[in-house]
Protein backbone atom coordinates (compact mmCIF):
# COMPACT_ATOMS: atom_id res chain seq x y z
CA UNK A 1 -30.58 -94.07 221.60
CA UNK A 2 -33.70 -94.00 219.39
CA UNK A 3 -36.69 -91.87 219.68
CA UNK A 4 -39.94 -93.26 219.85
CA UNK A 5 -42.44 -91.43 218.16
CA UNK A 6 -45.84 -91.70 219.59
CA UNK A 7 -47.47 -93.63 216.42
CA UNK A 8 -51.74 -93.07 216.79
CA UNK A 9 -52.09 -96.60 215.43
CA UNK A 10 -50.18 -98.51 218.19
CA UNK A 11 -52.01 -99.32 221.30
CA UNK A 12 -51.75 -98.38 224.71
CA UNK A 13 -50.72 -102.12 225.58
CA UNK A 14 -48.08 -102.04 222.94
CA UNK A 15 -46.60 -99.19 224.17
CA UNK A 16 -46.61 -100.50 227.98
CA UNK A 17 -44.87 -103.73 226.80
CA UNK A 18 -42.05 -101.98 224.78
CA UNK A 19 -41.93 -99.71 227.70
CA UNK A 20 -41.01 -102.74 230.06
CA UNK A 21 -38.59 -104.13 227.66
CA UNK A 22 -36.72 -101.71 227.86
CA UNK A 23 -36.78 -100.97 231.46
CA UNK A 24 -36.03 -104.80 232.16
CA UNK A 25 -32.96 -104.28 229.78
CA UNK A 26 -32.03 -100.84 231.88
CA UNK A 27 -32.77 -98.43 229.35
CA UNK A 28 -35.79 -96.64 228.47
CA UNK A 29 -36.04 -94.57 224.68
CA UNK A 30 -37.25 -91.42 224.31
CA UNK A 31 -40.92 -90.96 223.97
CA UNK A 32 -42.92 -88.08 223.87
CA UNK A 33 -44.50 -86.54 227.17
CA UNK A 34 -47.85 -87.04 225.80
CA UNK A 35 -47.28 -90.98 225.75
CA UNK A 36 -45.39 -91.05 229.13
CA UNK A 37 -48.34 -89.62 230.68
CA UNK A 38 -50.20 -92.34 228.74
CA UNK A 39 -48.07 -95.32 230.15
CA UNK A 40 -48.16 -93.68 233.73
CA UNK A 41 -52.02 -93.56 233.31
CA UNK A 42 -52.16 -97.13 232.22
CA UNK A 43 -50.40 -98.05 235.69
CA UNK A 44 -52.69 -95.60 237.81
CA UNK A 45 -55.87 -97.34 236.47
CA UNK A 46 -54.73 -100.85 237.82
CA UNK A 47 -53.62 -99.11 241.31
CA UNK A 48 -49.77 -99.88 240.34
CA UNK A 49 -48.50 -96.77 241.36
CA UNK A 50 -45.34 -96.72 241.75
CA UNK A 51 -44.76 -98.51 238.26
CA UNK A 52 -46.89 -95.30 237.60
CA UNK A 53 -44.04 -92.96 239.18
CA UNK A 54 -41.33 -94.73 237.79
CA UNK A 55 -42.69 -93.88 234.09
CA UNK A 56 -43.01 -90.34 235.18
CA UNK A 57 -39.53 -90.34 236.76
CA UNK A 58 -38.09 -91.42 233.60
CA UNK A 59 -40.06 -88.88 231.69
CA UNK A 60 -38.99 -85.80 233.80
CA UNK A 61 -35.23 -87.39 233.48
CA UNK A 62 -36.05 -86.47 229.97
CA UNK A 63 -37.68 -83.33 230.16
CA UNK A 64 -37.23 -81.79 233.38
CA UNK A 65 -38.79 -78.63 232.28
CA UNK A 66 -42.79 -79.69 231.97
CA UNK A 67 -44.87 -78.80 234.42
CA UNK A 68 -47.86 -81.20 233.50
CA UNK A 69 -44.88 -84.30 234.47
CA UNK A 70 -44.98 -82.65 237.56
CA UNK A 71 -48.27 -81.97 238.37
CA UNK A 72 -49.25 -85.41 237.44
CA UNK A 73 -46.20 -86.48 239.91
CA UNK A 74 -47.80 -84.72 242.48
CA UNK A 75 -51.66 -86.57 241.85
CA UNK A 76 -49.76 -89.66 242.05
CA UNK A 77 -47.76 -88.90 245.13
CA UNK A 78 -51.33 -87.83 246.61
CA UNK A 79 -52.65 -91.04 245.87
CA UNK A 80 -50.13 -93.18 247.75
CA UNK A 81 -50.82 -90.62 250.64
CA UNK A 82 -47.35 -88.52 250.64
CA UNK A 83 -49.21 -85.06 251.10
CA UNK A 84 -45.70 -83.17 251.34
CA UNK A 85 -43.65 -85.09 248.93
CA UNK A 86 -46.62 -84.07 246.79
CA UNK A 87 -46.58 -80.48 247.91
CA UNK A 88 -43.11 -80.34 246.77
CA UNK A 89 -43.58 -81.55 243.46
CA UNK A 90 -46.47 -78.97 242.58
CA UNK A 91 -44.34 -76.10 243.89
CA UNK A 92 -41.95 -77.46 241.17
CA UNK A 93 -44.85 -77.39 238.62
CA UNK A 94 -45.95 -73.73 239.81
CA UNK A 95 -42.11 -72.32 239.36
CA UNK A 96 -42.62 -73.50 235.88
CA UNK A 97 -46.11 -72.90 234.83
CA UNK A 98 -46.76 -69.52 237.19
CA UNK A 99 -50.11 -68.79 235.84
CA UNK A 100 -51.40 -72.21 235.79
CA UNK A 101 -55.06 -72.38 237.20
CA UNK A 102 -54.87 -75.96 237.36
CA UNK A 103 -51.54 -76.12 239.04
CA UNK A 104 -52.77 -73.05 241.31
CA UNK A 105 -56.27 -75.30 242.45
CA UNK A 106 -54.42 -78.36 242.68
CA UNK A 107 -51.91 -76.89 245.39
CA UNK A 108 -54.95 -75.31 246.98
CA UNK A 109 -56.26 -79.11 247.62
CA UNK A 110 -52.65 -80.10 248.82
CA UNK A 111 -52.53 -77.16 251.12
CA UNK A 112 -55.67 -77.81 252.78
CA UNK A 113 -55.70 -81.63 253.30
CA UNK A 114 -52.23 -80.24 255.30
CA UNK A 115 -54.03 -77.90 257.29
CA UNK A 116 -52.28 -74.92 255.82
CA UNK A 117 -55.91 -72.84 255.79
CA UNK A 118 -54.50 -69.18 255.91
CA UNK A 119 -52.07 -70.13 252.71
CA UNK A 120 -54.99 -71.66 250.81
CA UNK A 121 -56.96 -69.27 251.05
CA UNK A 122 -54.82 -66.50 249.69
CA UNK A 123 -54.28 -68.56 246.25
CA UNK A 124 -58.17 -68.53 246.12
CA UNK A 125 -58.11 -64.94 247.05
CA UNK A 126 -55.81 -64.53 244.32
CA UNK A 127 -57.20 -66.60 241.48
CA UNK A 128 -60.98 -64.78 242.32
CA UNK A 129 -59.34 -61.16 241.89
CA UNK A 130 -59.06 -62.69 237.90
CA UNK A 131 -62.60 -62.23 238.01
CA UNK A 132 -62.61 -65.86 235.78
CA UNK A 133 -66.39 -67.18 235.94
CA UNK A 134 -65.20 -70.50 234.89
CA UNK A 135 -63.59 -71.10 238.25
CA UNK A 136 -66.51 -69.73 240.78
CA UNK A 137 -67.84 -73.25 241.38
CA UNK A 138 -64.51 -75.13 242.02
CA UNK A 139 -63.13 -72.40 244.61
CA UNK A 140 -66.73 -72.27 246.41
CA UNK A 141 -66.04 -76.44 246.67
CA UNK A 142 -62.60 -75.04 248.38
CA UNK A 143 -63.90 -72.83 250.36
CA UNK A 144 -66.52 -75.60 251.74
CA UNK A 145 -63.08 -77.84 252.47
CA UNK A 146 -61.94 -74.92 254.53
CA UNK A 147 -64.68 -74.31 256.74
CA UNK A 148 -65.08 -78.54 256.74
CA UNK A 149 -61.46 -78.05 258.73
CA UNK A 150 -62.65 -75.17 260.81
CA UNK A 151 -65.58 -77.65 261.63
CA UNK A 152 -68.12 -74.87 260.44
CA UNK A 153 -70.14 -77.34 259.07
CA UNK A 154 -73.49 -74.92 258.42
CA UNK A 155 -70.89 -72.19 256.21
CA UNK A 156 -69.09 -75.46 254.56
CA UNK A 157 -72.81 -76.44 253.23
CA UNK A 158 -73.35 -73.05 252.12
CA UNK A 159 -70.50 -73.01 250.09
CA UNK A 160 -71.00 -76.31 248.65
CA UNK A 161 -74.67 -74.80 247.94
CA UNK A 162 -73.21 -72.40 245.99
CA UNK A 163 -70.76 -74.59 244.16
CA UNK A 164 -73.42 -76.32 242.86
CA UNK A 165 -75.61 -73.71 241.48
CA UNK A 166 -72.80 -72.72 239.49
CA UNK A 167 -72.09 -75.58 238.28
CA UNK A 168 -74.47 -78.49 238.55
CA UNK A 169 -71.91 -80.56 237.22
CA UNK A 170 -68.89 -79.98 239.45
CA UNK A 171 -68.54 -83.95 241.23
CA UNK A 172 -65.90 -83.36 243.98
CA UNK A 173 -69.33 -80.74 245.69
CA UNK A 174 -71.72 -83.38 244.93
CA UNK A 175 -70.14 -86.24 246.60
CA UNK A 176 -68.87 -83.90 249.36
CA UNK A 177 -72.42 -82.11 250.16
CA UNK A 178 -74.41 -84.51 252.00
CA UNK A 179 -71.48 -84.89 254.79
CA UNK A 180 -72.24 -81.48 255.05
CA UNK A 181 -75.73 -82.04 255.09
CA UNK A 182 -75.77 -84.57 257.89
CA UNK A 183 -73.50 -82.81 260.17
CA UNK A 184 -75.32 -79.47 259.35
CA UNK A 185 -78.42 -81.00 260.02
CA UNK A 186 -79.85 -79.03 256.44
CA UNK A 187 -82.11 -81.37 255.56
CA UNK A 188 -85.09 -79.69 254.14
CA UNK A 189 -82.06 -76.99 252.18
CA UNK A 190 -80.57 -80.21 251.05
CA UNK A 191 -83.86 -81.49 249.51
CA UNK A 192 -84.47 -78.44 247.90
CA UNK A 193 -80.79 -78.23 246.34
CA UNK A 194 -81.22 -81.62 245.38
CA UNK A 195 -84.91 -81.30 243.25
CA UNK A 196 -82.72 -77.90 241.50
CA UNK A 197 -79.95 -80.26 240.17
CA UNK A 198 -82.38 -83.18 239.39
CA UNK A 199 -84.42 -80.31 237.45
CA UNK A 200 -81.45 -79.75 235.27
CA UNK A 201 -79.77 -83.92 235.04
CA UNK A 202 -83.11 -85.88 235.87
CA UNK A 203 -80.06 -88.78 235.18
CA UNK A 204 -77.88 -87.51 238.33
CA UNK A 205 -77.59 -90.40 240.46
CA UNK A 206 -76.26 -89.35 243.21
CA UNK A 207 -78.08 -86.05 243.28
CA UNK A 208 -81.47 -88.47 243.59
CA UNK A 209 -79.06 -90.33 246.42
CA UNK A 210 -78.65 -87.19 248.54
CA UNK A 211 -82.59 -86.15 247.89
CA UNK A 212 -83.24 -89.69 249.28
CA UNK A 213 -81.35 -88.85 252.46
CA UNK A 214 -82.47 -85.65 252.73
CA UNK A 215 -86.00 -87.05 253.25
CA UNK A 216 -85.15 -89.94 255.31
CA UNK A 217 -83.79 -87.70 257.60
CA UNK A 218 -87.04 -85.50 257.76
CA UNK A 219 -88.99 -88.86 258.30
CA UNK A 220 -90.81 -89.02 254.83
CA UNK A 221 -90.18 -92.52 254.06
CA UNK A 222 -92.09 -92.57 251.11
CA UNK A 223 -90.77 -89.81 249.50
CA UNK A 224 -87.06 -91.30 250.36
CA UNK A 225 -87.94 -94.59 249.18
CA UNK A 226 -88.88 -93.07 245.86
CA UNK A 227 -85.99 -90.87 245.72
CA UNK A 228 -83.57 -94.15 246.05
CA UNK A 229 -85.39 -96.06 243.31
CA UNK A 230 -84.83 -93.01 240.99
CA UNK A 231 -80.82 -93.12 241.48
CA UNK A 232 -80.73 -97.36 241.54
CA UNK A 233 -82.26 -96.92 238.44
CA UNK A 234 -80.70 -94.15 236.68
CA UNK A 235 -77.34 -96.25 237.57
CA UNK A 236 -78.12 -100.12 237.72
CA UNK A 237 -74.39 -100.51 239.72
CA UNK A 238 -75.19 -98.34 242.67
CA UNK A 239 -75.04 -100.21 245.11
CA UNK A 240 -75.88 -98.09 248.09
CA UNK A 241 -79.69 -97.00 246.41
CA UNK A 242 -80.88 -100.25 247.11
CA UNK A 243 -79.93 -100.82 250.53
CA UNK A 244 -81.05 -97.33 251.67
CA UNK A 245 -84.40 -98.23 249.47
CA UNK A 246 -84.88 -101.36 251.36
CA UNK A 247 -84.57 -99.25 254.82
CA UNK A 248 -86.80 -96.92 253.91
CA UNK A 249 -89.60 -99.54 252.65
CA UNK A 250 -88.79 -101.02 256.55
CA UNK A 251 -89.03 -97.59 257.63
CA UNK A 252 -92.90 -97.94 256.04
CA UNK A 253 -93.00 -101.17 257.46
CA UNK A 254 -93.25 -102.85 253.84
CA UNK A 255 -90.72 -105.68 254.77
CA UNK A 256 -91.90 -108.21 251.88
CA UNK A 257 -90.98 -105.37 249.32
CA UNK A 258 -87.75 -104.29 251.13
CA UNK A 259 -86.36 -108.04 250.45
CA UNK A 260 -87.04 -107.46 246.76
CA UNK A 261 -84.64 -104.44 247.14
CA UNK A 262 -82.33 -106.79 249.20
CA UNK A 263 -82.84 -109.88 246.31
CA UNK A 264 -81.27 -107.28 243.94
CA UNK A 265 -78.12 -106.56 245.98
CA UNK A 266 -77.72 -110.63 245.95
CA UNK A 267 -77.64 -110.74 242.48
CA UNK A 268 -75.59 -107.91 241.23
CA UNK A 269 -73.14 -107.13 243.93
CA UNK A 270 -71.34 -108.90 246.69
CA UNK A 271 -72.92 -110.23 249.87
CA UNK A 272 -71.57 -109.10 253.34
CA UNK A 273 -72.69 -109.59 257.03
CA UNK A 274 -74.90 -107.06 257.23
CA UNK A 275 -77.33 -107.26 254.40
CA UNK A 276 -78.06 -110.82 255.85
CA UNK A 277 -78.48 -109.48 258.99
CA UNK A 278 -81.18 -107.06 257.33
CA UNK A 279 -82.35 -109.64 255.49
CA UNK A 280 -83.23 -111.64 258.75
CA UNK A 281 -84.71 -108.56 260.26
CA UNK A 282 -87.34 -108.14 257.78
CA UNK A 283 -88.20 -112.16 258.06
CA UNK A 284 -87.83 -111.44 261.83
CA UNK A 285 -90.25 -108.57 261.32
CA UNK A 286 -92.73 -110.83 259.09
CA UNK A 287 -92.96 -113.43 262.53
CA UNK A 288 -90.70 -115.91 260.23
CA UNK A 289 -88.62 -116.52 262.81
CA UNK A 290 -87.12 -119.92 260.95
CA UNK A 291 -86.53 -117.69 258.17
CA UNK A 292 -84.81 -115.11 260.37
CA UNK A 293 -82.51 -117.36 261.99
CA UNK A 294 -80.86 -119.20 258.88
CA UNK A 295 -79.87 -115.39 257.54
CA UNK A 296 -78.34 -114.47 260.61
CA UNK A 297 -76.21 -117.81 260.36
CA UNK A 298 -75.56 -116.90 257.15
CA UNK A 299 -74.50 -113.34 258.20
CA UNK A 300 -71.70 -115.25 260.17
CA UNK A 301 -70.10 -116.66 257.06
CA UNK A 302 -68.88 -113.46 256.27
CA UNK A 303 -68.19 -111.99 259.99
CA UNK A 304 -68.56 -114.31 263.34
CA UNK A 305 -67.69 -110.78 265.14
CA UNK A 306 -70.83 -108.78 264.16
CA UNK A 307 -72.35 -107.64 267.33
CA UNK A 308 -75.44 -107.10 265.30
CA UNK A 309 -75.91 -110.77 264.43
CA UNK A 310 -76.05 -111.68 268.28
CA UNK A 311 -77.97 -109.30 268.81
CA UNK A 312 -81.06 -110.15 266.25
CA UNK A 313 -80.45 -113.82 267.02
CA UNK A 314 -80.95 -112.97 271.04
CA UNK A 315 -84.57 -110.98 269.81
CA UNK A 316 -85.71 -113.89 267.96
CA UNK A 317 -85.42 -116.02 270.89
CA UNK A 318 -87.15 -113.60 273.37
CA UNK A 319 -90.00 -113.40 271.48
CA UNK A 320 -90.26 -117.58 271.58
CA UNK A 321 -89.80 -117.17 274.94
CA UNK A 322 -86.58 -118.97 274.79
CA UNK A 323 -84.64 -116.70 277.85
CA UNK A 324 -81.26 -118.76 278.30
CA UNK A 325 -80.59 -119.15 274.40
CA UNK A 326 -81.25 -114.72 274.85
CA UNK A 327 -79.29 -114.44 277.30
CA UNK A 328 -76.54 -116.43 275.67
CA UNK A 329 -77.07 -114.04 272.47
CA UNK A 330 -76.96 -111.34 274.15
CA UNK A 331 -74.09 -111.54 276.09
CA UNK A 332 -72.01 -112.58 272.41
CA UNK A 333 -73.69 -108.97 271.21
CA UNK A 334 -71.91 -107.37 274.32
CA UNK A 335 -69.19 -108.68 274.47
CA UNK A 336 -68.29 -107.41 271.23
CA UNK A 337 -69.50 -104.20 271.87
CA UNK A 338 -70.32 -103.41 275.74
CA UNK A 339 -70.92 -100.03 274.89
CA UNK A 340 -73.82 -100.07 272.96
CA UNK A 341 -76.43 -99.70 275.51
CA UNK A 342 -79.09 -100.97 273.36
CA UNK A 343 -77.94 -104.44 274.09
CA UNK A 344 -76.79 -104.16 277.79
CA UNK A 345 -81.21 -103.39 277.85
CA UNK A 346 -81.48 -106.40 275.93
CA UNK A 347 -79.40 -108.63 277.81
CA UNK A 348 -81.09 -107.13 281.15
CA UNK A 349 -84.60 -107.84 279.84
CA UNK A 350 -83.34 -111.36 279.15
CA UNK A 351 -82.18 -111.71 283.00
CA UNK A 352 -85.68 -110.23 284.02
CA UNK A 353 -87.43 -112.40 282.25
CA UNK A 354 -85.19 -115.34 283.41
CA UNK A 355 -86.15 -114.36 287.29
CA UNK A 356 -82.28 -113.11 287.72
CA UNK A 357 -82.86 -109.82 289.42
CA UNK A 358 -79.58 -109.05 290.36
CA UNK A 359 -77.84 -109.51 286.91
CA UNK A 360 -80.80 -107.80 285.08
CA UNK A 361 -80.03 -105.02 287.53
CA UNK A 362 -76.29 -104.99 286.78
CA UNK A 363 -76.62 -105.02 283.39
CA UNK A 364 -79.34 -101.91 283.41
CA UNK A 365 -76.85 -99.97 285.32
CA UNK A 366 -74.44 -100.89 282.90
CA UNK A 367 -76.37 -99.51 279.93
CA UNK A 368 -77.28 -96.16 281.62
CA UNK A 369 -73.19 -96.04 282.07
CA UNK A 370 -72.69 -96.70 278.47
CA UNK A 371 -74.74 -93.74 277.55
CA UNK A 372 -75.48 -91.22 280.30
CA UNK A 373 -76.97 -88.73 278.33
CA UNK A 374 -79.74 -91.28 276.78
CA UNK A 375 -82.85 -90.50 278.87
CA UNK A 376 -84.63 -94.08 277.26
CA UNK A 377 -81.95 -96.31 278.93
CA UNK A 378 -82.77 -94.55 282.71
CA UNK A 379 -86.23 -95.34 281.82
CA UNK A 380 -86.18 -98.72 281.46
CA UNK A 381 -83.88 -99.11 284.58
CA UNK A 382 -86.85 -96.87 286.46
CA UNK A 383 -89.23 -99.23 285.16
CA UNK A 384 -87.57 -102.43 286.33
CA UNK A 385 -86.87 -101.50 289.86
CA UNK A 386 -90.87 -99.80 289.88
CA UNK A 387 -91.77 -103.23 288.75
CA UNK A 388 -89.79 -104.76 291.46
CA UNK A 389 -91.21 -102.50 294.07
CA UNK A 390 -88.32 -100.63 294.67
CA UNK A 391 -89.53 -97.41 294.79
CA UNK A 392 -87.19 -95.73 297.13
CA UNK A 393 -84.32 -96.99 294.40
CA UNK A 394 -85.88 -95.97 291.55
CA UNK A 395 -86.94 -92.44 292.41
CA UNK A 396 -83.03 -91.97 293.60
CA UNK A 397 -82.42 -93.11 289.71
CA UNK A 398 -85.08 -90.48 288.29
CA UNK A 399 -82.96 -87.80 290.11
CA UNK A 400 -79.70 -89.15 288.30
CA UNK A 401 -81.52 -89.13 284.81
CA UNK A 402 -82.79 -85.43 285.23
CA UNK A 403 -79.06 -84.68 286.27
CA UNK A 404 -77.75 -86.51 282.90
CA UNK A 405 -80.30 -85.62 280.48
CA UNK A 406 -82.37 -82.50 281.69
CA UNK A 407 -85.77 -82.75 283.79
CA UNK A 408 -88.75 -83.74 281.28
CA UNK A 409 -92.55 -84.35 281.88
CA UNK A 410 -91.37 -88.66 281.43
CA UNK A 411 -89.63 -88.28 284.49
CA UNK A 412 -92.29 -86.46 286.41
CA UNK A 413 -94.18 -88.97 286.15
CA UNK A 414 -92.03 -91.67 286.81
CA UNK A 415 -91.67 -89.74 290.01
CA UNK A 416 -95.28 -89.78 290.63
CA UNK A 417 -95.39 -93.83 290.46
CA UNK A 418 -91.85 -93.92 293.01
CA UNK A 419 -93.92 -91.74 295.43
CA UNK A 420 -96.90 -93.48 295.61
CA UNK A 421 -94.67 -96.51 295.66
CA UNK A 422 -92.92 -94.64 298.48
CA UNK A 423 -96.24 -93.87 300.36
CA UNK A 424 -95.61 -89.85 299.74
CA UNK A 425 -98.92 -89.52 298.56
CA UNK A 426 -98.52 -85.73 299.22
CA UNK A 427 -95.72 -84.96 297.28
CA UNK A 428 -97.36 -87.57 294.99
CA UNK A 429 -100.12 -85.70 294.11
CA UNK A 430 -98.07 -82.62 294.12
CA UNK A 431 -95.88 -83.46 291.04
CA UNK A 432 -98.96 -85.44 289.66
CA UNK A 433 -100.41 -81.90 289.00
CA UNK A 434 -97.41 -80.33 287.73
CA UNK A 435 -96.74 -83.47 285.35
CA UNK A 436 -100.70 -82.85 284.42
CA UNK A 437 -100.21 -79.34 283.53
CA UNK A 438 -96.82 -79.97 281.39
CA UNK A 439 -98.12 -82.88 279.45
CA UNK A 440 -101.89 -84.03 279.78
CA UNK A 441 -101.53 -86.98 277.32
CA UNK A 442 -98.83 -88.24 278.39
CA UNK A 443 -101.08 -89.13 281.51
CA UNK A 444 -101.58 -93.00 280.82
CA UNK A 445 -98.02 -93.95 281.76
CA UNK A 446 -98.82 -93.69 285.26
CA UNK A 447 -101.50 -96.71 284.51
CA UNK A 448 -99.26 -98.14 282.44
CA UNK A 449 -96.53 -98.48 285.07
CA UNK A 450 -98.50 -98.81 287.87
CA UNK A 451 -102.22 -100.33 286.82
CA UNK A 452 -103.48 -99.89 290.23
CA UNK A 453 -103.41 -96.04 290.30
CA UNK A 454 -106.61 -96.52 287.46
CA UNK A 455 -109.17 -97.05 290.69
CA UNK A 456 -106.98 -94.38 293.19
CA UNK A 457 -109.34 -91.58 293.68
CA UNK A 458 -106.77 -88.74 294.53
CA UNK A 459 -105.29 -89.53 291.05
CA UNK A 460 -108.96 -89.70 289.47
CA UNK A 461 -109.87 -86.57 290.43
CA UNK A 462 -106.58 -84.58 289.75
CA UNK A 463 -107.28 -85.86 286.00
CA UNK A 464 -110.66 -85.17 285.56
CA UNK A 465 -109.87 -82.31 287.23
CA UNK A 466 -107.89 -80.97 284.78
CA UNK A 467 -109.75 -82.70 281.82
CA UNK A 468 -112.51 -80.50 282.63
CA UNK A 469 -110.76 -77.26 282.42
């Protein structure tokens, strides 16, 4: 059988069609490692992976002694997702290339994505005894996935930290740190990170990405929205910049701007359900309620499912006053997703407004179900029954909130309003002057939930009462 010589002049496409030739015939020459690897590449970059580990079957048939055939047999049997068909073939490529840093790191990824923690991190042990610089930042990144498993999510940022300060360049820490950052909650060590690796690679995309979150997270739109621009334009294709540009600029309430963020993401990449839905919002936002409407239509093109879609279209029509075409909205929105608490409210607000007392209150229970632990939703129930002059009810409710989500100076004075409602103007006034003490300001949602307690001279004097002091 001939051997193929790998010839620099013939391209990668004429060596894939010989290739298949001969494997269609049921023979494949001899080629040189270097150009099976080539071929097996070829397939990898189209996603035809097992053509991919055919070619590299063939080549270890051939040369059963190379350890890169098998460590590139065991990235390949990664990507299809056979973690311990791939752990066997790097063992292979470890029995035959012992000192192999690359092998040695690779099997460290393997061993971890199996939950083998203990083994994994006696190869890194190993490998940092070497005292080799050059491989500080990409066991730190290791490290990180270890404590990621051992959901120490405060150490696995630390680590990633490091990683990076080592080596600014090292990708797998940069794409990995802000999950760490999110469920660390590091935002303001995140934003300084960031500005250090934007200091050296003002070009780092996704480094201006993460600095972007890290301030949307600590509420400084403005700094976020600038941070977004930075990475959209330092890489025209990235298509997450944009959107999370456009909700910061709503974040700053600059909705006419946001769309020009939104405009972009029509033109360059594809549409989906959700940016129409956001697009909507901001008309929505801008009282364009026409506007609105057609994008969340449009929003159904691509999924009739999205609870989201309902849900906007049901808050354009409460605020035209239109409370059966809400309702109907709404109840699309939960039915999709009954959990989501923010549109059982909705839906009961809907009912309330559409004189159905008895559904409204149904579907306020059913939202303080959904979420327990979310004091707002109890709130809002408290507020419809006080509204209904149910006091007795909605005091009984104030206890069940401070039993699900902790007492707070809100529900004092919620209880105030059910007392007075009640006729306990003792214990009224009682709590009244706690609730003053915790929380002066917060004062004016007595009035606000019950007007008449402006002219009650009890209440009066308990404020200015305390005012003066």
């Amino acid at each position: 059988m001939k051997k193929h010589d790998y010839n620099n002049n013939e391209t990668i496409e004429t060596l894939v069609l010989e290739y298949e030739v001969l494997s269609q015939q049921g023979t494949v020459g001899f080629y040189e490692e270097t150009v099976f690897l080539q071929i097996a590449e070829h397939y990898e970059k189209r996603e035809k992976l097992n053509q991919a580990l055919d070619v590299i079957a063939h080549a270890i048939e051939q040369n059963n002694y190379s350890s890169r055939l098998f460590l590139k047999k065991a990235r390949l049997l990664l990507e299809k997702g056979f973690q311990h068909s791939a752990l066997e073939a790097i063992e292979k490529a470890e029995t035959l290339a012992p000192f192999s840093d690359e092998i040695k790191c690779f099997k460290i990824q393997l061993l971890i994505d199996q939950g083998y923690l203990k083994p994994a991190s006696q190869i890194i042990e190993s490998i940092e005894h070497k005292g080799d610089k050059t491989l500080a930042s990409p066991l730190y990144y290791f490290k990180a996935l270890i404590f990621e498993q051992r959901n120490e999510y405060r150490k696995m940022f630390k680590m990633l930290r490091k990683a990076l300060y080592t080596d600014y360049n090292n990708q797998d820490a940069l794409k990995k740190v802000w999950i760490s950052v999110e469920l660390s909650r590091s935002y303001k060590e995140s934003r300084d990170l960031h500005l250090h690796l934007i200091e050296k690679d003002p070009y780092n995309y996704v480094a201006w990405h993460n600095l972007g979150h890290a301030y949307f997270c600590m509420e400084e739109y403005r700094n976020a929205e600038e941070a977004f621009e930075f990475a959209f334009l330092a890489n025209k294709s990235f298509e997450f910049a944009y959107r999370d540009c456009a909700e910061a600029r709503i974040k700053l309430k600059e909705y006419d701007r946001a769309l020009e963020c939104y405009e972009d993401v029509l033109s360059l990449f594809k549409a989906d359900s959700d940016l129409y839905i956001n697009i909507g919002y901001c008309y929505e936002a801008m009282e364009d309620m026409e506007l609105a409407m057609v994008c969340y239509e449009k929003s159904f093109l691509f999924d009739l499912n999205n609870p989201r879609a309902y849900f906007r279209k049901g808050e354009c029509y409460m605020k035209e006053g239109m409370w059966n075409e809400a309702i109907m909205a709404y109840k699309h929105a939960c039915a999709l997703d009954g959990n989501k608490g923010e549109y059982l409210v909705a839906l009961a607000e809907a009912y309330y407004q559409n004189d159905n007392d008895d559904l409204a209150d149904d579907a306020f229970y059913r939202a303080t179900e959904s979420m327990p632990e979310s004091r707002k939703y109890w709130l809002q129930y408290a507020n419809f029954l006080i509204d209904k002059n149910r006091g007795e009810d909605a005091l009984d409710l104030i206890y069940l909130a401070e039993q699900n989500t902790g007492a707070g100076t809100d529900l004092l004075y919620f209880k105030v309003v059910c007392l007075f409602q009640c006729n306990n103007r003792k214990e009224a006034l009682y709590n009244l002057k706690l609730a003053l003490q915790q929380d002066f300001d917060l004062h004016s949602q007595l009035f606000e939930l019950n007007p008449a307690l402006k002219k009650d001279q009890d209440v009066i004097i308990a404020i200015n009462g305390l005012n003066a002091n």
